[in-house]
N, C-alpha and C. Protein backbone atom coordinates (compact mmCIF):
# COMPACT_ATOMS: atom_id res chain seq x y z
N UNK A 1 4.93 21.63 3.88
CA UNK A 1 4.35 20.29 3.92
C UNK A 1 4.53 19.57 2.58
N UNK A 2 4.23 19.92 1.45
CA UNK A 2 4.99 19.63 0.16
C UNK A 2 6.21 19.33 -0.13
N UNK A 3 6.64 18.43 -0.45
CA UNK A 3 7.98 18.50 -1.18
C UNK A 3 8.03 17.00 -2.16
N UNK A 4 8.89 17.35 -2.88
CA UNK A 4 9.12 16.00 -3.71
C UNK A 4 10.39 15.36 -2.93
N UNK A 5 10.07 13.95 -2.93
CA UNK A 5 11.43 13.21 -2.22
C UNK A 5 11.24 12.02 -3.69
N UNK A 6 12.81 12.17 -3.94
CA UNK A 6 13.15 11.20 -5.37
C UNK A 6 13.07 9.79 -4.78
N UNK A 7 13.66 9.85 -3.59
CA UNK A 7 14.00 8.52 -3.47
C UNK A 7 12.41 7.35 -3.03
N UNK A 8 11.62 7.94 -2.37
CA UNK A 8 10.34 7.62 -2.29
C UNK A 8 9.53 7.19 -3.79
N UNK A 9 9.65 8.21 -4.61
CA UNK A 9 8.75 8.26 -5.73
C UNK A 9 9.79 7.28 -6.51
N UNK A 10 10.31 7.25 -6.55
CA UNK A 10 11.15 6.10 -7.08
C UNK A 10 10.96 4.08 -6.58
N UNK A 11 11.01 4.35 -5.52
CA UNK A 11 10.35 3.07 -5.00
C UNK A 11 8.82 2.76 -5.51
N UNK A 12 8.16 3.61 -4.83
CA UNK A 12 7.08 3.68 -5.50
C UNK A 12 6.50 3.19 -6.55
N UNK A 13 7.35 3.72 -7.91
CA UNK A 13 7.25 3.66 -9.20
C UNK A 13 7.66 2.27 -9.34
N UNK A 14 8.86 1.71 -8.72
CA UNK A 14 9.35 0.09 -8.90
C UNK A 14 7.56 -0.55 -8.41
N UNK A 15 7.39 -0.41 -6.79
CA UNK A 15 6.73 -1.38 -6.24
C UNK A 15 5.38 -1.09 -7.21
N UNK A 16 5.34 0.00 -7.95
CA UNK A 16 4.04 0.05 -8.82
C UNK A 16 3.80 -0.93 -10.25
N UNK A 17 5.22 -0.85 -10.36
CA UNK A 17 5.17 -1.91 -12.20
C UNK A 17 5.42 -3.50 -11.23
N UNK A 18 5.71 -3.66 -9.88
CA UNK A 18 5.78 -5.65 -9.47
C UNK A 18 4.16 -5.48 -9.16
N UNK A 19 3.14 -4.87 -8.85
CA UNK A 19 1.91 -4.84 -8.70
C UNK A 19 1.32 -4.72 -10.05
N UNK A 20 1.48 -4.34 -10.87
CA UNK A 20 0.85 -4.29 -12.14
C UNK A 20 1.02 -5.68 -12.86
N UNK A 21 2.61 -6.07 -12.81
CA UNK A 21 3.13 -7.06 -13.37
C UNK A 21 2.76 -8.46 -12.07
N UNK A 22 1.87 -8.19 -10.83
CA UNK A 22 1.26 -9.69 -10.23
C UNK A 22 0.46 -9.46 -10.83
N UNK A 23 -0.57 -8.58 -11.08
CA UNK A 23 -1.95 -8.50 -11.19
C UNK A 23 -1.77 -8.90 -12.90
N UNK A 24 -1.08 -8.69 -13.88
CA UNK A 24 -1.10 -9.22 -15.40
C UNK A 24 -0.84 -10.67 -14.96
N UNK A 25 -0.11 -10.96 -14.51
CA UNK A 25 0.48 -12.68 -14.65
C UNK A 25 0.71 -13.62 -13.94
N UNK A 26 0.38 -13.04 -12.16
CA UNK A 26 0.61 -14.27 -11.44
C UNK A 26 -1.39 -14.35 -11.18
N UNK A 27 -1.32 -16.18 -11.07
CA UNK A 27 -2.51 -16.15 -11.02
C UNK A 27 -2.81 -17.41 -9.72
N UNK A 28 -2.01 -17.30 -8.37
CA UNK A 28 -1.60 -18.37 -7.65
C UNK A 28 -2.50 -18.12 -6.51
N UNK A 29 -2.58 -18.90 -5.01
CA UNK A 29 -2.85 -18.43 -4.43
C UNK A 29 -2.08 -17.52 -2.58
N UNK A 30 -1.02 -17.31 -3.12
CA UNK A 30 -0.41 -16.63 -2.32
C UNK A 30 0.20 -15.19 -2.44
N UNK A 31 1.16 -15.16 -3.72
CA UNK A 31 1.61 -13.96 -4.43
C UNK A 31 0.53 -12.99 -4.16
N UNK A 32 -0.33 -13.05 -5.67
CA UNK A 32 -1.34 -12.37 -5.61
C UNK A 32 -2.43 -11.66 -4.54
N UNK A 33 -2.65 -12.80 -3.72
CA UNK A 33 -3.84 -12.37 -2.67
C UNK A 33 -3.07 -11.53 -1.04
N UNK A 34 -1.92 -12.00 -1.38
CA UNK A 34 -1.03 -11.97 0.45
C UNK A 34 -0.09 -10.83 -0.13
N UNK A 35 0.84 -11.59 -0.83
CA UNK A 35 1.92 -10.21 -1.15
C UNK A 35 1.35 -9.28 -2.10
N UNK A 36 0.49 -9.29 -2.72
CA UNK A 36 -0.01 -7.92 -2.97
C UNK A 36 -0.43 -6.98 -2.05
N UNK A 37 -1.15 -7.60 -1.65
CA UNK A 37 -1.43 -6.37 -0.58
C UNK A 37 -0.64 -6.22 0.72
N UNK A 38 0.43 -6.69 0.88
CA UNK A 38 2.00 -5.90 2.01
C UNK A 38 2.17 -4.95 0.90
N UNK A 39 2.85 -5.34 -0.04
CA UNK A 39 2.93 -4.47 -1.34
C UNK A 39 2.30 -3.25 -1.34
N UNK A 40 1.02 -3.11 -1.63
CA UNK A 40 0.28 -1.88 -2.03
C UNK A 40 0.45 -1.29 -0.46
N UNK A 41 0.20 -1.52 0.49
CA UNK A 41 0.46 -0.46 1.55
C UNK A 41 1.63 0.12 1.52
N UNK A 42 2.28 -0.35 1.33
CA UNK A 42 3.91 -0.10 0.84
C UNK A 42 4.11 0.94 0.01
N UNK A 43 3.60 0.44 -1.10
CA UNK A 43 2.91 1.27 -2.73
C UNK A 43 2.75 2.73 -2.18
N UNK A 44 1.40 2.71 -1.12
CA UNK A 44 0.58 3.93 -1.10
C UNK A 44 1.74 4.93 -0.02
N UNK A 45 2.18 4.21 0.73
CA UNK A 45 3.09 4.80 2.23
C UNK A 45 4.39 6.01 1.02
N UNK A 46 4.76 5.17 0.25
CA UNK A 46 5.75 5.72 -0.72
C UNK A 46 5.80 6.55 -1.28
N UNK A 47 4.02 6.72 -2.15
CA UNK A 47 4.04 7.52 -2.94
C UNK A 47 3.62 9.01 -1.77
N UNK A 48 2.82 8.48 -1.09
CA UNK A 48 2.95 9.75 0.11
C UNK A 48 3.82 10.31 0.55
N UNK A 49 4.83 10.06 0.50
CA UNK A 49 6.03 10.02 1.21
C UNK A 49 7.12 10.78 0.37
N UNK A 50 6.19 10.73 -1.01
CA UNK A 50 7.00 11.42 -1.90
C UNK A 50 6.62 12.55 -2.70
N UNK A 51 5.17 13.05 -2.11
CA UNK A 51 5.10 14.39 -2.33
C UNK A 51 4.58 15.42 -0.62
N UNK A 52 5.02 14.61 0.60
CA UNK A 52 3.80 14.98 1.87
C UNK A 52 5.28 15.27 2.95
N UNK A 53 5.20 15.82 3.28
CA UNK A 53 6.28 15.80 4.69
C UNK A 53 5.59 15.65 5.93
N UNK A 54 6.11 14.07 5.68
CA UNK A 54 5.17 13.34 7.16
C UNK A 54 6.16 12.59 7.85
N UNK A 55 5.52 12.97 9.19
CA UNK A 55 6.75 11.40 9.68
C UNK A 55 6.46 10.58 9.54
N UNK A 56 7.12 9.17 9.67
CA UNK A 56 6.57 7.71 9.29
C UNK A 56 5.49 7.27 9.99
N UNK A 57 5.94 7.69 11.35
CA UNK A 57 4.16 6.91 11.90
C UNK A 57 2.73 7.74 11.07
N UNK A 58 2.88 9.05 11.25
CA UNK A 58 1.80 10.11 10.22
C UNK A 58 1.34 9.38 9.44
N UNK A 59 2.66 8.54 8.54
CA UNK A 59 2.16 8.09 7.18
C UNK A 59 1.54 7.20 7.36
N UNK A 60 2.19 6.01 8.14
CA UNK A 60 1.94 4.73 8.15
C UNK A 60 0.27 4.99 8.75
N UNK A 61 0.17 5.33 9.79
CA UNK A 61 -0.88 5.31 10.30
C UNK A 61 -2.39 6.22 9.19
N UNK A 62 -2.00 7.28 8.50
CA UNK A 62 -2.90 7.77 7.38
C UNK A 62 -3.07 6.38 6.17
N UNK A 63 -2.09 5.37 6.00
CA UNK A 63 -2.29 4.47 4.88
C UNK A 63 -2.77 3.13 5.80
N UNK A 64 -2.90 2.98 6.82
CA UNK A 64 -3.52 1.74 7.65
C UNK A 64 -5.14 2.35 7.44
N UNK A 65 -5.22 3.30 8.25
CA UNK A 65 -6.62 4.12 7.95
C UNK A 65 -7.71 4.17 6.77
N UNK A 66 -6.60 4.55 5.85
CA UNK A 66 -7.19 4.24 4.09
C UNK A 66 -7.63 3.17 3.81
N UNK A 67 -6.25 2.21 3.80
CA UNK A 67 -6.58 0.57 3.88
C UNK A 67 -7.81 -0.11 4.43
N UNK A 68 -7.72 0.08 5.52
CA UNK A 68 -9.58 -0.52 6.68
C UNK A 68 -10.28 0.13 6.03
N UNK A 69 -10.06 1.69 5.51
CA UNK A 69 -11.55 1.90 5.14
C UNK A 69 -12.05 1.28 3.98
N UNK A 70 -11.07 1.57 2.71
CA UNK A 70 -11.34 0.63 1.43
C UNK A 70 -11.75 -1.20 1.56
N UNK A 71 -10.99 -1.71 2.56
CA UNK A 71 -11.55 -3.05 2.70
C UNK A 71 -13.02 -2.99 3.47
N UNK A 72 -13.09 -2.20 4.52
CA UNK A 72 -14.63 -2.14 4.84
C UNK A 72 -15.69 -1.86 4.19
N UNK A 73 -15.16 -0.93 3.11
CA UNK A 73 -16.03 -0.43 1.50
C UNK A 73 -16.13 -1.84 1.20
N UNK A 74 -15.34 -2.70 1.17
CA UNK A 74 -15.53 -4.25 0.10
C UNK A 74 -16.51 -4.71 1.15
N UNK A 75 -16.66 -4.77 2.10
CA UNK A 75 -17.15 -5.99 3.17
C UNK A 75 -19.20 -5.03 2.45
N UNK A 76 -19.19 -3.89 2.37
CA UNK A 76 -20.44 -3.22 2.51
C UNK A 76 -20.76 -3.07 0.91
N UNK A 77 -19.80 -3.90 0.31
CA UNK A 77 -20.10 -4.10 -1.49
C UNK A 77 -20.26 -3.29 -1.72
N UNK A 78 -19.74 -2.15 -1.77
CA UNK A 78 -19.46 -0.66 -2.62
C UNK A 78 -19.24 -0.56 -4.00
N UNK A 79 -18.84 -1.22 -5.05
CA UNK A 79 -18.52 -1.78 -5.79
C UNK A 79 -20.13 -1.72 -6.51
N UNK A 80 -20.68 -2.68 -6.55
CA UNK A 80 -22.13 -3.12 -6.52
C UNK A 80 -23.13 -1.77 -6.24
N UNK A 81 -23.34 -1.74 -5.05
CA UNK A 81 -23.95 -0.28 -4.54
C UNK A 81 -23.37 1.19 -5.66
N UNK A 82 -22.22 1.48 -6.28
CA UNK A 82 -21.80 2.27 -7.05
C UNK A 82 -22.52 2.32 -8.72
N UNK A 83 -23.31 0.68 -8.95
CA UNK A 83 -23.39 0.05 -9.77
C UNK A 83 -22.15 0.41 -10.90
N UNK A 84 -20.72 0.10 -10.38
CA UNK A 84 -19.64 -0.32 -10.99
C UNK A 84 -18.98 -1.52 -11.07
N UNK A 85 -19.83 -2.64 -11.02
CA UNK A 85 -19.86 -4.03 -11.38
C UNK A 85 -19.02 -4.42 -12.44
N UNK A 86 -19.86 -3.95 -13.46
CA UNK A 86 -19.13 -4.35 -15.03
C UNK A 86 -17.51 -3.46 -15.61
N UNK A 87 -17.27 -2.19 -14.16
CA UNK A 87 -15.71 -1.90 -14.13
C UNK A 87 -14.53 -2.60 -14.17
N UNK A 88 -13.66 -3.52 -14.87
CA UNK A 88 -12.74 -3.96 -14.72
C UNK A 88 -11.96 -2.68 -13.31
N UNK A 89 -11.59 -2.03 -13.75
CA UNK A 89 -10.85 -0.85 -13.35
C UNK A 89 -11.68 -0.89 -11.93
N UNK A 90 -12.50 -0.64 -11.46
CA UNK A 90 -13.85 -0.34 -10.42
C UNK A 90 -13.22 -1.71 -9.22
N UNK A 91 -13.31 -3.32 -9.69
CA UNK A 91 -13.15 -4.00 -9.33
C UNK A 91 -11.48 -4.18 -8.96
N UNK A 92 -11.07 -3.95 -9.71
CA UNK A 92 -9.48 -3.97 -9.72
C UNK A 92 -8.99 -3.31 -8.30
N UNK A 93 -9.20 -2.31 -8.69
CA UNK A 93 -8.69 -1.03 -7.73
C UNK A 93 -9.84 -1.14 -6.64
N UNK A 94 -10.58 -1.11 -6.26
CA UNK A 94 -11.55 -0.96 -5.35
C UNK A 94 -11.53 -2.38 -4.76
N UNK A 95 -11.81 -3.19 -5.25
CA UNK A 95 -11.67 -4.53 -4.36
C UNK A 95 -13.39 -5.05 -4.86
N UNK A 96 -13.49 -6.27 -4.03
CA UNK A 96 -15.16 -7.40 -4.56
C UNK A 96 -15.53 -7.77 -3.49
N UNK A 97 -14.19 -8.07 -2.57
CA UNK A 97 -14.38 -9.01 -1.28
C UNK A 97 -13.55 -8.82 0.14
N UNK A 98 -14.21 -8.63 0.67
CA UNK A 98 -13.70 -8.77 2.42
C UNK A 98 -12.93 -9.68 2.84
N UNK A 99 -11.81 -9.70 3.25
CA UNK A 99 -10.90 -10.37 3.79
C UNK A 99 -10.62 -10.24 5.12
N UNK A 100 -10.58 -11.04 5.82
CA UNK A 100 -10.02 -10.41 7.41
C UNK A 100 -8.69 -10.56 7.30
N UNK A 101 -8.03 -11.39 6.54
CA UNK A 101 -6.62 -11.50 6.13
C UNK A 101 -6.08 -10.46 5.80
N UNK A 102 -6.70 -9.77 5.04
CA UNK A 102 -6.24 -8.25 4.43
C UNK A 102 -5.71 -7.45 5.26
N UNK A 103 -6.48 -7.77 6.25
CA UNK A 103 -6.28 -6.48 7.08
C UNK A 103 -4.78 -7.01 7.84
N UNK A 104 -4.88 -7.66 8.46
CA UNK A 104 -3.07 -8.46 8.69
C UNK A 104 -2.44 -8.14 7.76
N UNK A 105 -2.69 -8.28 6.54
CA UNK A 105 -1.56 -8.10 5.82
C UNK A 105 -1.19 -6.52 5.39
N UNK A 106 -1.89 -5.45 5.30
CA UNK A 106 -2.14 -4.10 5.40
C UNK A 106 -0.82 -4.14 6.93
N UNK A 107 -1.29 -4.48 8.12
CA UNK A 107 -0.51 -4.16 9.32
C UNK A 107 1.06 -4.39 9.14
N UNK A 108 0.90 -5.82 8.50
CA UNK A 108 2.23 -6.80 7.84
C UNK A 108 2.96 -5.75 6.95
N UNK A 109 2.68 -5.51 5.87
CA UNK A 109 3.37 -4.78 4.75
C UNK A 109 4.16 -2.81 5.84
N UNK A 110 3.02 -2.32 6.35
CA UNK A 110 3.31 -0.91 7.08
C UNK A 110 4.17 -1.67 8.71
N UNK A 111 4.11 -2.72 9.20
CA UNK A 111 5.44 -3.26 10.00
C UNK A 111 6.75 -2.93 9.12
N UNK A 112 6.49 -3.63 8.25
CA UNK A 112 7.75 -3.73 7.67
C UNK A 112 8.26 -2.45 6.81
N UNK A 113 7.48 -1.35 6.23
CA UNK A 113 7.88 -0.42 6.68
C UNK A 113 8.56 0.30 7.91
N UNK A 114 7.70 0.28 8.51
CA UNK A 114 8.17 1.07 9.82
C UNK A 114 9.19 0.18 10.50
N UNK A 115 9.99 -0.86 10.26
CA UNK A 115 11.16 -1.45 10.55
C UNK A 115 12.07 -0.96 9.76
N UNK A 116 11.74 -0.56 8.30
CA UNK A 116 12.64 -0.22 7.64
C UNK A 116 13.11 0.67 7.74
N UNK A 117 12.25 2.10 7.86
CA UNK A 117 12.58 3.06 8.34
C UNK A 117 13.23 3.76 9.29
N UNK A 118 12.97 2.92 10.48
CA UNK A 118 14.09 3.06 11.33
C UNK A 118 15.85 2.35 11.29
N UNK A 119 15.64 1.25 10.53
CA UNK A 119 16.59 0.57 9.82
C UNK A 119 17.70 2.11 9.40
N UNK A 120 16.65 2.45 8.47
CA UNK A 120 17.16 3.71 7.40
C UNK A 120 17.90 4.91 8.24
N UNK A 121 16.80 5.04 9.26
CA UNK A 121 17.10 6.31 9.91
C UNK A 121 18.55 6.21 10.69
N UNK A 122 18.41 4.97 11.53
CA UNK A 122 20.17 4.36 12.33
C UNK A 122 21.05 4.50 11.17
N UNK A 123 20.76 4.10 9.68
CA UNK A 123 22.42 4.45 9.17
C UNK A 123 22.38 5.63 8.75
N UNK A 124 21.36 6.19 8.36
CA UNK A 124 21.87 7.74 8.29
C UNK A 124 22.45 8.85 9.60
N UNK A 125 22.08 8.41 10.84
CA UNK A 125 22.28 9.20 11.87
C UNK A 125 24.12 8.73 12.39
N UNK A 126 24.40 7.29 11.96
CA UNK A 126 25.46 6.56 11.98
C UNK A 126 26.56 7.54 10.83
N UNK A 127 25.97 7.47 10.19
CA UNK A 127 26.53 7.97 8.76
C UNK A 127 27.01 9.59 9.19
N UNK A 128 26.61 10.07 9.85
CA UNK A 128 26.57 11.58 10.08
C UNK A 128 27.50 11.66 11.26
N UNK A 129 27.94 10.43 12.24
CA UNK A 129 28.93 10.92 12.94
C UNK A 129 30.31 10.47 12.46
């Protein structure tokens, strides 16, 4: 069930420094709030992906799961309740606020995974005859 896959942890590592680098400097209202988070499901699907031997739905569906739960943590102010308020880090990563958007966009970002993937999988199976 372990293994390292380069090519995963490698994405990963990219889609990890364009999330670091919205969250330092874009301060708009679309980037930030919408494509970050296709992004981070993306983020999380990857880095799973790069130490877990899962199939894609496994994954996708374990990082949709995560996702609802952490945004339902925001909707029940977990954050607050933790009394990790004054966390930059706490707030950052954990979230402040409930979105119902989020959650579309969580589905949005692991679509487009799971298009890709099969994308991926047709030229490799192409590739092999």
């Amino acid at each position: 069930m372990l293994v390292f896959n380069k090519k995963y942890f490698a994405i990963a590592v990219v889609i990890f420094m364009i999330e670091v680098a919205i969250a330092l400097f874009v301060h708009d209202s679309f980037v930030r709030p919408y494509l970050g988070d296709v992004l981070v499901v993306i983020l999380i699907y990857c880095f799973l992906k790069s130490f877990l031997k899962l199939t894609v739905l496994q994954a996708a569906a374990f990082v949709l799961l995560f996702s609802f739960t952490i945004e339902f943590l925001q909707y029940l102010n977990i954050v607050n309740a933790l009394h990790l308020e004054n966390s930059k880090i706490a707030r950052t990563v954990i979230g402040t606020s409930f979105s119902w958007i989020d959650l579309l966009t969580y589905v949005i970002g692991l679509a487009i995974v799971i298009v890709a993937e099969k994308y991926s999988l047709k030229k490799e199976v192409n590739a092999i005859r």
